[in-house]
PDB file of N, CA and C in Angstrom:
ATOM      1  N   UNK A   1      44.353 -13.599 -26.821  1.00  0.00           N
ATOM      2  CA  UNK A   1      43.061 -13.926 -26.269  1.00  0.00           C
ATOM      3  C   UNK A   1      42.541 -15.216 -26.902  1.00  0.00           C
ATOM      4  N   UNK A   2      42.716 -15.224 -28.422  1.00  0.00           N
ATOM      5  CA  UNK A   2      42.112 -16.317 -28.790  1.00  0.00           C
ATOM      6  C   UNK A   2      42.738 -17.848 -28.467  1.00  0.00           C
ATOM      7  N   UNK A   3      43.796 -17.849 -28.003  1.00  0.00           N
ATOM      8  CA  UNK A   3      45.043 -18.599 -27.327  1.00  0.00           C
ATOM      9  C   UNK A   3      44.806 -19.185 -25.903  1.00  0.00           C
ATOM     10  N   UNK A   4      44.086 -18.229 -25.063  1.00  0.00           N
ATOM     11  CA  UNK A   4      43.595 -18.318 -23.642  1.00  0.00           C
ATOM     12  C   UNK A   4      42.065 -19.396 -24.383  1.00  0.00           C
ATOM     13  N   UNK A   5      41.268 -18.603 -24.709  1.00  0.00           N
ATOM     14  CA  UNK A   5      40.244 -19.525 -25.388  1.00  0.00           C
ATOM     15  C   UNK A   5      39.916 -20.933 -25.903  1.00  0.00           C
ATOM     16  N   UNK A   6      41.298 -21.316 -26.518  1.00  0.00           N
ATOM     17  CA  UNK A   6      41.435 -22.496 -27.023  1.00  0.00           C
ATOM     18  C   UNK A   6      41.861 -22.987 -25.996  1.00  0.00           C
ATOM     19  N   UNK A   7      42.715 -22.367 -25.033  1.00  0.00           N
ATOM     20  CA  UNK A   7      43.189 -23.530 -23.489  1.00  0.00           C
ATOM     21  C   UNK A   7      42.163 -23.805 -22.915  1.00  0.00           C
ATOM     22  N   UNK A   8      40.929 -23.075 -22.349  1.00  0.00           N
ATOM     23  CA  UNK A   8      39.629 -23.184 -21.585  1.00  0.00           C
ATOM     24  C   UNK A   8      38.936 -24.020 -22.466  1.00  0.00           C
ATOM     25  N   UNK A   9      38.621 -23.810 -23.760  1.00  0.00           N
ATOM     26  CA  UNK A   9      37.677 -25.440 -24.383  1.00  0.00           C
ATOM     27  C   UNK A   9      38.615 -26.571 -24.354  1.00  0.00           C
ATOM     28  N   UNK A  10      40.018 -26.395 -24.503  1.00  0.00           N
ATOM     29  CA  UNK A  10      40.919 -27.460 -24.229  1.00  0.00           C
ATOM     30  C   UNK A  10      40.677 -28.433 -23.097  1.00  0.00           C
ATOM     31  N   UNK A  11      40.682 -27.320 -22.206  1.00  0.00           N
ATOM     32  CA  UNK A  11      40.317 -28.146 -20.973  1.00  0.00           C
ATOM     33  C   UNK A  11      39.056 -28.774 -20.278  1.00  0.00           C
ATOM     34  N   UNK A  12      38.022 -27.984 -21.099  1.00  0.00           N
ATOM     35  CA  UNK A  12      36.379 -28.511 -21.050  1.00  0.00           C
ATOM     36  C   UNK A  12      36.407 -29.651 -21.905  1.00  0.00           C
ATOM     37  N   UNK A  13      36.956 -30.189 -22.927  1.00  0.00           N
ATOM     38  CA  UNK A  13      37.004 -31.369 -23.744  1.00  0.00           C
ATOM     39  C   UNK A  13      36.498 -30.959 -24.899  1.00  0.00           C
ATOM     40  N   UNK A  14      36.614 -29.503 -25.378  1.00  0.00           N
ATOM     41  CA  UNK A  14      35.450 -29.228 -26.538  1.00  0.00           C
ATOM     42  C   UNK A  14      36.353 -29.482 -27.707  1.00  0.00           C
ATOM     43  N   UNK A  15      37.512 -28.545 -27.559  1.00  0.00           N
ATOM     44  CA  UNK A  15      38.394 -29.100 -28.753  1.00  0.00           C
ATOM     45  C   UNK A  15      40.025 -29.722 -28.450  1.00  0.00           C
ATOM     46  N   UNK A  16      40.549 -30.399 -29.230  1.00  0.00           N
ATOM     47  CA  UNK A  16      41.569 -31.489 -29.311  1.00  0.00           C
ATOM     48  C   UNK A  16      43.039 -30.677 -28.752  1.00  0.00           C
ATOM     49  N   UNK A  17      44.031 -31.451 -28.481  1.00  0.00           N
ATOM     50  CA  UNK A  17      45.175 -30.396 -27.993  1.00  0.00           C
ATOM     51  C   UNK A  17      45.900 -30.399 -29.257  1.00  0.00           C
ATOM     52  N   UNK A  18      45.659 -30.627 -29.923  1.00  0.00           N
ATOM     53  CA  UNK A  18      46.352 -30.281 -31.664  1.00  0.00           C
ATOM     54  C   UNK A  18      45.779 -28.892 -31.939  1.00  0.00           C
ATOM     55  N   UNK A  19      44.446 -28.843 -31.736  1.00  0.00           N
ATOM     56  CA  UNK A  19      43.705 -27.680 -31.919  1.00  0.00           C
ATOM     57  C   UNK A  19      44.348 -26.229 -31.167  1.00  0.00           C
ATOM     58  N   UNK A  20      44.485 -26.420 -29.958  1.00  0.00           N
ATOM     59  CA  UNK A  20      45.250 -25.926 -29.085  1.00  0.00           C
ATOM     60  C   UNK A  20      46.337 -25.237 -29.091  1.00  0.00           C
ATOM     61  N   UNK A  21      47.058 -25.900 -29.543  1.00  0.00           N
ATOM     62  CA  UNK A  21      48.453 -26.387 -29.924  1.00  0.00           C
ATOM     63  C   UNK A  21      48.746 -25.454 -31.500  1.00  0.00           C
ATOM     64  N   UNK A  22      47.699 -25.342 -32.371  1.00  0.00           N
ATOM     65  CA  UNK A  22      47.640 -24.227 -33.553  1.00  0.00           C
ATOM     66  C   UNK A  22      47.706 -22.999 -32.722  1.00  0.00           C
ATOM     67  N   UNK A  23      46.583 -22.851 -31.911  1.00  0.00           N
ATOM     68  CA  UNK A  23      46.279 -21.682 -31.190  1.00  0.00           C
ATOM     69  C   UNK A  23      47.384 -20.992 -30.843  1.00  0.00           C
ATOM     70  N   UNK A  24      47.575 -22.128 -29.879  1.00  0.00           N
ATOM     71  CA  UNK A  24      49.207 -21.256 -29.344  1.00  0.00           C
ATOM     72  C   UNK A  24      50.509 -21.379 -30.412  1.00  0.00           C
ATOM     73  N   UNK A  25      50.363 -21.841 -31.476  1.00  0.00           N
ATOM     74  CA  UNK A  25      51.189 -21.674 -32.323  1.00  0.00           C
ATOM     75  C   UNK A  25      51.379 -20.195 -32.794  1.00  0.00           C
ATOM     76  N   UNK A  26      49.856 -19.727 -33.138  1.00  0.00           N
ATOM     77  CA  UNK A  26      49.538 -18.942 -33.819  1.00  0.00           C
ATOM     78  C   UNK A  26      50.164 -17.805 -32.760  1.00  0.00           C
ATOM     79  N   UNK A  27      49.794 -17.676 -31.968  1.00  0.00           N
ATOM     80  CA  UNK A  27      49.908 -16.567 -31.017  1.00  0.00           C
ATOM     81  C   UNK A  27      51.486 -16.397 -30.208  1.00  0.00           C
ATOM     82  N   UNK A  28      52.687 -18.042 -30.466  1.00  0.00           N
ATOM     83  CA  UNK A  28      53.468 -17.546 -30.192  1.00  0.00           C
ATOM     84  C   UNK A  28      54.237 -17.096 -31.538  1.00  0.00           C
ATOM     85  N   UNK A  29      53.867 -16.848 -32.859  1.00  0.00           N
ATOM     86  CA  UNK A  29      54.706 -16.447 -33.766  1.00  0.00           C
ATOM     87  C   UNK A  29      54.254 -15.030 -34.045  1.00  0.00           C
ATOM     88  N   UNK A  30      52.942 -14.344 -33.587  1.00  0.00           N
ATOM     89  CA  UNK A  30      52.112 -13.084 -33.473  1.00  0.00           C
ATOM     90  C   UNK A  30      53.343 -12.558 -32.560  1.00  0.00           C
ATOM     91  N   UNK A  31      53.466 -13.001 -30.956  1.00  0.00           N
ATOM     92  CA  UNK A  31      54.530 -12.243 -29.980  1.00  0.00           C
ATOM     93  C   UNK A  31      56.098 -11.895 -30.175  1.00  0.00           C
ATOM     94  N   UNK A  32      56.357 -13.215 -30.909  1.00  0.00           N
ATOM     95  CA  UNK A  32      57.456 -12.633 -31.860  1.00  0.00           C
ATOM     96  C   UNK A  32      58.082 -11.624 -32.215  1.00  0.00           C
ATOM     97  N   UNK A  33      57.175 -11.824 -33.880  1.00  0.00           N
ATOM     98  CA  UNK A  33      57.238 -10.604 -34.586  1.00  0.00           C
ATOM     99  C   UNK A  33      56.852  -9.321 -34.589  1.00  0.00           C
ATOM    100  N   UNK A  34      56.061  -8.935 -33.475  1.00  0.00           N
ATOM    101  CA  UNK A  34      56.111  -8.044 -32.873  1.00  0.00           C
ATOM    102  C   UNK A  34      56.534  -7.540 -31.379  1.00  0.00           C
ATOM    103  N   UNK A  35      57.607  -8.581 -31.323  1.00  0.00           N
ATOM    104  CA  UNK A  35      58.802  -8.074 -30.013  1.00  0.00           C
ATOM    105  C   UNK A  35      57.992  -7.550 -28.776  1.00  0.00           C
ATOM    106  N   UNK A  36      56.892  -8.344 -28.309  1.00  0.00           N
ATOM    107  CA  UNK A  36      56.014  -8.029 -27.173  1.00  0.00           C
ATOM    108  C   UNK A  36      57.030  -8.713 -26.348  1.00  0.00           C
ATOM    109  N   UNK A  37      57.714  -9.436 -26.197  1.00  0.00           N
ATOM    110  CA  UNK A  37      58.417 -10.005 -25.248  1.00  0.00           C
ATOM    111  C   UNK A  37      59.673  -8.784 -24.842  1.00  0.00           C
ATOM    112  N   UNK A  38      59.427  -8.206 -23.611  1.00  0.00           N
ATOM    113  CA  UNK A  38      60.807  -7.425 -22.973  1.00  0.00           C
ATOM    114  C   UNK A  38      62.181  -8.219 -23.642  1.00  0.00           C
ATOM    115  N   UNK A  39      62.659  -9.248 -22.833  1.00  0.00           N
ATOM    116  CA  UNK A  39      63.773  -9.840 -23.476  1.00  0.00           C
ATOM    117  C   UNK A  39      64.299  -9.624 -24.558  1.00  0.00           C
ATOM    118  N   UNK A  40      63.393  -9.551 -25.896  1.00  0.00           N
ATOM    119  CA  UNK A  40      63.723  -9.495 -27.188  1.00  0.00           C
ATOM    120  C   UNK A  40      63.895  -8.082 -27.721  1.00  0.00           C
ATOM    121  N   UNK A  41      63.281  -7.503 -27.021  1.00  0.00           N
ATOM    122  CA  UNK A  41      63.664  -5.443 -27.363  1.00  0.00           C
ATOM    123  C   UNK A  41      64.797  -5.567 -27.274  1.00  0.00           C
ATOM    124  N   UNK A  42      65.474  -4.716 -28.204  1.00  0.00           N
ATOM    125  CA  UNK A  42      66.947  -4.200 -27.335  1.00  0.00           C
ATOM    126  C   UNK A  42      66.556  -2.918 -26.512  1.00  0.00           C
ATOM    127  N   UNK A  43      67.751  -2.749 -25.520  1.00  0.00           N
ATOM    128  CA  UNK A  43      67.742  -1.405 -24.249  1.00  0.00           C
ATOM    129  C   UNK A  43      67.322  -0.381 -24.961  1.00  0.00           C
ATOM    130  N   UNK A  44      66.094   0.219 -24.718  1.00  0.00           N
ATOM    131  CA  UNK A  44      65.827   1.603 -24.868  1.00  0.00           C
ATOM    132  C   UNK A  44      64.938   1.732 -25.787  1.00  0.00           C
ATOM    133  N   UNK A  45      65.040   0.745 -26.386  1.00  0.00           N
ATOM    134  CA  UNK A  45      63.441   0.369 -28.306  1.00  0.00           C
ATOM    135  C   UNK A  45      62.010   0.235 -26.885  1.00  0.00           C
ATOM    136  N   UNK A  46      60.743   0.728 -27.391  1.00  0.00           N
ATOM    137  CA  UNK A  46      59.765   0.919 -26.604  1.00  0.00           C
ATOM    138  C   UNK A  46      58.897   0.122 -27.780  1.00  0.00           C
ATOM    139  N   UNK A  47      57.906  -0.213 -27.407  1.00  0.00           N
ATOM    140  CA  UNK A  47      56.750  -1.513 -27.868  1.00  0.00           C
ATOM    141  C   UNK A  47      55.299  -0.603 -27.889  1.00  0.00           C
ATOM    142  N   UNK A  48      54.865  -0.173 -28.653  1.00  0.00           N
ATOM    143  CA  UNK A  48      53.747   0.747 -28.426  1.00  0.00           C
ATOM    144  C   UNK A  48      53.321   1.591 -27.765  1.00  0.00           C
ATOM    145  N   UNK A  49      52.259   1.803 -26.729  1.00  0.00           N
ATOM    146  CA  UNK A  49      52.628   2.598 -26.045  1.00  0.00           C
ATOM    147  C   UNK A  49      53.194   2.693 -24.399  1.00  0.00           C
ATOM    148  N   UNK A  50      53.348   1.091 -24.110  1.00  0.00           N
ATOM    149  CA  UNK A  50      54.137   0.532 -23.348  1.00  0.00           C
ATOM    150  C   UNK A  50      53.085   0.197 -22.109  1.00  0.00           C
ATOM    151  N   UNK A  51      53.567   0.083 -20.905  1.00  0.00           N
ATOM    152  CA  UNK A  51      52.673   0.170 -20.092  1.00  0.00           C
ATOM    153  C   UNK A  51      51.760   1.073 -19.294  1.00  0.00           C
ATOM    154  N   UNK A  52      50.604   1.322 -18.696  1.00  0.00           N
ATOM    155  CA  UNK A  52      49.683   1.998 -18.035  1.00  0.00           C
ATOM    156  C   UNK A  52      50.513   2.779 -17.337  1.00  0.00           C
ATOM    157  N   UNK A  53      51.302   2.174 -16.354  1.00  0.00           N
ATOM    158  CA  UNK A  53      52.176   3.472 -15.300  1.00  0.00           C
ATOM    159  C   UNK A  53      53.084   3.952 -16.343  1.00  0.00           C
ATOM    160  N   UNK A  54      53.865   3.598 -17.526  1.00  0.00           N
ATOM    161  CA  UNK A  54      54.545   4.498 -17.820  1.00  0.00           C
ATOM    162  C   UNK A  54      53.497   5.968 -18.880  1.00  0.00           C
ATOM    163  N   UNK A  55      52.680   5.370 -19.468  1.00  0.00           N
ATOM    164  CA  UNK A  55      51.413   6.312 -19.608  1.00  0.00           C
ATOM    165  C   UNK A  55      51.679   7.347 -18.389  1.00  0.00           C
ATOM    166  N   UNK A  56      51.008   6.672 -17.096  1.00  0.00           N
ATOM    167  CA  UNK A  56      50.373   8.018 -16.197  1.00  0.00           C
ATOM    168  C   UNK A  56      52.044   8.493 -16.022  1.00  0.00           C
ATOM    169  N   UNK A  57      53.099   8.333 -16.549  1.00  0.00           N
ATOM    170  CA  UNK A  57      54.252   8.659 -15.510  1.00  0.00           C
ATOM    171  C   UNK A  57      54.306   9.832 -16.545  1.00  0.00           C
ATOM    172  N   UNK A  58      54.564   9.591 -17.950  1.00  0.00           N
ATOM    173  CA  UNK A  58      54.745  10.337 -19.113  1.00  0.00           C
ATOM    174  C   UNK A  58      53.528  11.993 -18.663  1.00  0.00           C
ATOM    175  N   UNK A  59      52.096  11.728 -18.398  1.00  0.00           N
ATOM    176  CA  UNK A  59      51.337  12.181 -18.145  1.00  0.00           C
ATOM    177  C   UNK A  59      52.061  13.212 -16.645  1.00  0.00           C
ATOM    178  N   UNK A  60      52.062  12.764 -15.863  1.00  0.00           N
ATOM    179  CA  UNK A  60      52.780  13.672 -14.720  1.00  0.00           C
ATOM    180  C   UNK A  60      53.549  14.437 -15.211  1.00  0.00           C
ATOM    181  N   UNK A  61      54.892  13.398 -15.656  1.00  0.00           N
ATOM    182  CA  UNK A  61      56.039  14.717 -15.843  1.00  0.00           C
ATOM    183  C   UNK A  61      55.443  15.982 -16.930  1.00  0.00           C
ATOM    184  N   UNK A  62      55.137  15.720 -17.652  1.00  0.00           N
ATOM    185  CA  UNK A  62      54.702  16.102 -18.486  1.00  0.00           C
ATOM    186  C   UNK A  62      54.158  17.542 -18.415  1.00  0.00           C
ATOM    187  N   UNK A  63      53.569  17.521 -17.323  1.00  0.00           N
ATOM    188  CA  UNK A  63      52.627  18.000 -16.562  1.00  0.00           C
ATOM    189  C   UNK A  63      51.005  18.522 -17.262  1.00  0.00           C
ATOM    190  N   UNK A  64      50.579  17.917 -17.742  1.00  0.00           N
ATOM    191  CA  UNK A  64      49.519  17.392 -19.233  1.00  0.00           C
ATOM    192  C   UNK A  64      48.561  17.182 -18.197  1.00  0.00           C
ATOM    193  N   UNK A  65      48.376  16.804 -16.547  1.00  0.00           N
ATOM    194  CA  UNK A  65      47.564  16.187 -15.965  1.00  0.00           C
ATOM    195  C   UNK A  65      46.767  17.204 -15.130  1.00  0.00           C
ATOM    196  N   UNK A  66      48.050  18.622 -15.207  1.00  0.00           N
ATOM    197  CA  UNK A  66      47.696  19.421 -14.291  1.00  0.00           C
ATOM    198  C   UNK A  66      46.923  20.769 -14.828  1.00  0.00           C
ATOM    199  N   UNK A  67      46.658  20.691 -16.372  1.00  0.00           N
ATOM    200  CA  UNK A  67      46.076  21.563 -17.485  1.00  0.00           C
ATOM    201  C   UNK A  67      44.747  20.635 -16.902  1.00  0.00           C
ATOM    202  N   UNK A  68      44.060  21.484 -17.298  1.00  0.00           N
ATOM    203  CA  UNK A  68      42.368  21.690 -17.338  1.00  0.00           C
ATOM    204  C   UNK A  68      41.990  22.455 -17.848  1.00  0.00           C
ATOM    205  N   UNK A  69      41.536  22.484 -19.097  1.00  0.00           N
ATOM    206  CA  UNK A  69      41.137  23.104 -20.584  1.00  0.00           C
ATOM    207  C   UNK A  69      39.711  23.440 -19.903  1.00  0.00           C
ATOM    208  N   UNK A  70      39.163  22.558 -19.102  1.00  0.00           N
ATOM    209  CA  UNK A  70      37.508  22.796 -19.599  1.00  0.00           C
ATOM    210  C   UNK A  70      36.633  22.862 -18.119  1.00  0.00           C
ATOM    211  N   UNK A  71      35.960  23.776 -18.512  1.00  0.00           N
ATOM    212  CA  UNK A  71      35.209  24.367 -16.921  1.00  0.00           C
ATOM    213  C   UNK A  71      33.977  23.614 -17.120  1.00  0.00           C
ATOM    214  N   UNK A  72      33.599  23.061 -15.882  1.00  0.00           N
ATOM    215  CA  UNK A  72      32.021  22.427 -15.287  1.00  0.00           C
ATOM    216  C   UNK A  72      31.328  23.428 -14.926  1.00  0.00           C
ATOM    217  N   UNK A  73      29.984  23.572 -15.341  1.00  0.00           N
ATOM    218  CA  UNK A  73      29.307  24.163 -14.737  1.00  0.00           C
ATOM    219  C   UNK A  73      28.857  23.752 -13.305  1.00  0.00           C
ATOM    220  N   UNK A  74      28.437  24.530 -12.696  1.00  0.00           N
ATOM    221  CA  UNK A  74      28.114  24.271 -11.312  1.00  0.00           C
ATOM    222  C   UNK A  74      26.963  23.431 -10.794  1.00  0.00           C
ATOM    223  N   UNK A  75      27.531  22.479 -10.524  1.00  0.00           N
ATOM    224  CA  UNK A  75      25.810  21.159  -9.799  1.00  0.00           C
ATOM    225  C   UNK A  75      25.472  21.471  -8.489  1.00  0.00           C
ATOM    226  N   UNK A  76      24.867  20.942  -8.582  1.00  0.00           N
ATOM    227  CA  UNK A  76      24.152  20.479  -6.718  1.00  0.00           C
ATOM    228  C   UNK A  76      25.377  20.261  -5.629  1.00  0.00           C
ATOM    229  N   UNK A  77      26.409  19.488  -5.996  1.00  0.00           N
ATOM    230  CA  UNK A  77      27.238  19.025  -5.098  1.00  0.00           C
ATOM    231  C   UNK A  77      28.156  20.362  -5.070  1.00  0.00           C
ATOM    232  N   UNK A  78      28.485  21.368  -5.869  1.00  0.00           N
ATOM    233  CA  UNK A  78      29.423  22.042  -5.884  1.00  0.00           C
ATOM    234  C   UNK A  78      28.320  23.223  -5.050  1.00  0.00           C
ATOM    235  N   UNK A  79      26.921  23.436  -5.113  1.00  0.00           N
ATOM    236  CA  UNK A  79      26.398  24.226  -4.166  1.00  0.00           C
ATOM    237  C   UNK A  79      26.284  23.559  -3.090  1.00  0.00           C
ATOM    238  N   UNK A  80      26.448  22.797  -2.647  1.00  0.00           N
ATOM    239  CA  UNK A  80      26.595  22.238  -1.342  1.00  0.00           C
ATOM    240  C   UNK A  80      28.297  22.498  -0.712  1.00  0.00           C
ATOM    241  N   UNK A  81      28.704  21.943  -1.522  1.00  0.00           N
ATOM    242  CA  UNK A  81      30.368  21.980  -0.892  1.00  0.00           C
ATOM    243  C   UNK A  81      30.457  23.882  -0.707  1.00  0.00           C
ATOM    244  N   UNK A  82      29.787  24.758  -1.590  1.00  0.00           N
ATOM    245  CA  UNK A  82      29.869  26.126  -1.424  1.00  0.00           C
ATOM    246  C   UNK A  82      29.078  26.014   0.234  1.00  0.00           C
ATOM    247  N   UNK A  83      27.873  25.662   0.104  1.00  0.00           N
ATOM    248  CA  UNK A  83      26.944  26.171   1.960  1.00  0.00           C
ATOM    249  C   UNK A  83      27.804  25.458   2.580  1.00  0.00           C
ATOM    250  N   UNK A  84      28.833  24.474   2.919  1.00  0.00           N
ATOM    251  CA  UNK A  84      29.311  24.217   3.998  1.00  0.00           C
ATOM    252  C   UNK A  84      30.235  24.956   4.150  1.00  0.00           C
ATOM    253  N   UNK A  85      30.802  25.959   3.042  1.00  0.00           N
ATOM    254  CA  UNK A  85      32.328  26.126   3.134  1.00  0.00           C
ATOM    255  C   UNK A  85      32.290  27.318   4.225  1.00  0.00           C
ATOM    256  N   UNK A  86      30.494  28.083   3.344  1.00  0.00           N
ATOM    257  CA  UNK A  86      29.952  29.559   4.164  1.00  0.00           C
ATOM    258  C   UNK A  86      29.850  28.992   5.831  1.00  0.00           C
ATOM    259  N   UNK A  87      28.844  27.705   6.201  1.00  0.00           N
ATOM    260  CA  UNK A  87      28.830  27.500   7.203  1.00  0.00           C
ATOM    261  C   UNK A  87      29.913  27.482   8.122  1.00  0.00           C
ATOM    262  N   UNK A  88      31.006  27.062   7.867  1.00  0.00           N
ATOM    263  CA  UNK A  88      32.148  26.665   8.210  1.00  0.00           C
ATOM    264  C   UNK A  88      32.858  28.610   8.660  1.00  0.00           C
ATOM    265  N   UNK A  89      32.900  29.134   7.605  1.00  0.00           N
ATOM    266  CA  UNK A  89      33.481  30.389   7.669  1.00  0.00           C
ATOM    267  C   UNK A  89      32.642  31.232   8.510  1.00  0.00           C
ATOM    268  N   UNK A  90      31.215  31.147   8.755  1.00  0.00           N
ATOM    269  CA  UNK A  90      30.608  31.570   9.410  1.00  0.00           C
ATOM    270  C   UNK A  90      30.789  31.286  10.855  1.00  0.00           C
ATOM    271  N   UNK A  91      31.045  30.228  11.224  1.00  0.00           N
ATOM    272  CA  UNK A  91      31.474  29.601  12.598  1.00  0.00           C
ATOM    273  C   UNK A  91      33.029  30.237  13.002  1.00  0.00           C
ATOM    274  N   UNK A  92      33.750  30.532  11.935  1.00  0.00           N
ATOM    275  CA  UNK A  92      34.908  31.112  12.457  1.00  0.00           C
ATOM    276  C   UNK A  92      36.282  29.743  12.125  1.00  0.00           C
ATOM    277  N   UNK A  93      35.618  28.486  11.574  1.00  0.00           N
ATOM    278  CA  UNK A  93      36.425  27.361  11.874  1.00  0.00           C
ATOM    279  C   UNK A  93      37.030  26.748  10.194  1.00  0.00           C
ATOM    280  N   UNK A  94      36.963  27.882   9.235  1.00  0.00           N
ATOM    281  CA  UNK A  94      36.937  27.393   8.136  1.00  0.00           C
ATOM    282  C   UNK A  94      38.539  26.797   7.575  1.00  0.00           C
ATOM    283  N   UNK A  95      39.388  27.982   8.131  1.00  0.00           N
ATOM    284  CA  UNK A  95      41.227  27.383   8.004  1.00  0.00           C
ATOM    285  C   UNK A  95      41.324  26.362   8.860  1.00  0.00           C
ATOM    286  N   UNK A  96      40.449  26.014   9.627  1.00  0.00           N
ATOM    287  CA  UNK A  96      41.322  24.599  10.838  1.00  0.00           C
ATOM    288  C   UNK A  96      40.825  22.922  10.457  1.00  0.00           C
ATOM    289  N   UNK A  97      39.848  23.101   9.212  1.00  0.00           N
ATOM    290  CA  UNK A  97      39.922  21.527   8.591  1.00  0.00           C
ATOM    291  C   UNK A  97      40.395  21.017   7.559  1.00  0.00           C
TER     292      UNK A  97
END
């Protein structure tokens, strides 16, 4: 981030491209040494906790997504979705939507 930063005043004229030029120094010897670059992993070494879809993918299989520990009490919207469900069953039409 602080790398992106120094390019945007770079380019407003605020600071020098030497200045810059540290910045991204700094930040390409940070990516490095901590092997954020795919390329540089070897096959199968993982980088923290990797990316967002492999998160939700881990989460699916898992099946971690489909537990629900914790009950809501009942609002307004859940007594509503209840009177339509009665309305509905009352009409006779409640299995056909």
């Amino acid at each position: 981030m602080n790398a992106d930063i120094a390019e945007d005043r770079m380019r407003r004229g605020e600071i020098s491209a030497s200045e810059y030029k540290e910045a991204q120094r700094i930040f390409d010897d940070l990516s490095k040494s901590s092997n954020f670059a795919a390329c540089r992993r070897k096959p199968g070494e993982a980088s923290g906790m990797g990316s967002l879809g492999e998160i939700i993918m881990r989460l699916e299989v898992s099946g971690a997504l489909n537990e629900n520990g914790f009950t809501f009490p009942e609002d307004d919207v859940d007594k509503i979705i209840k009177d339509f469900r009665q309305t509905l069953h009352s009409v006779g039409i409640d299995g056909q939507l």
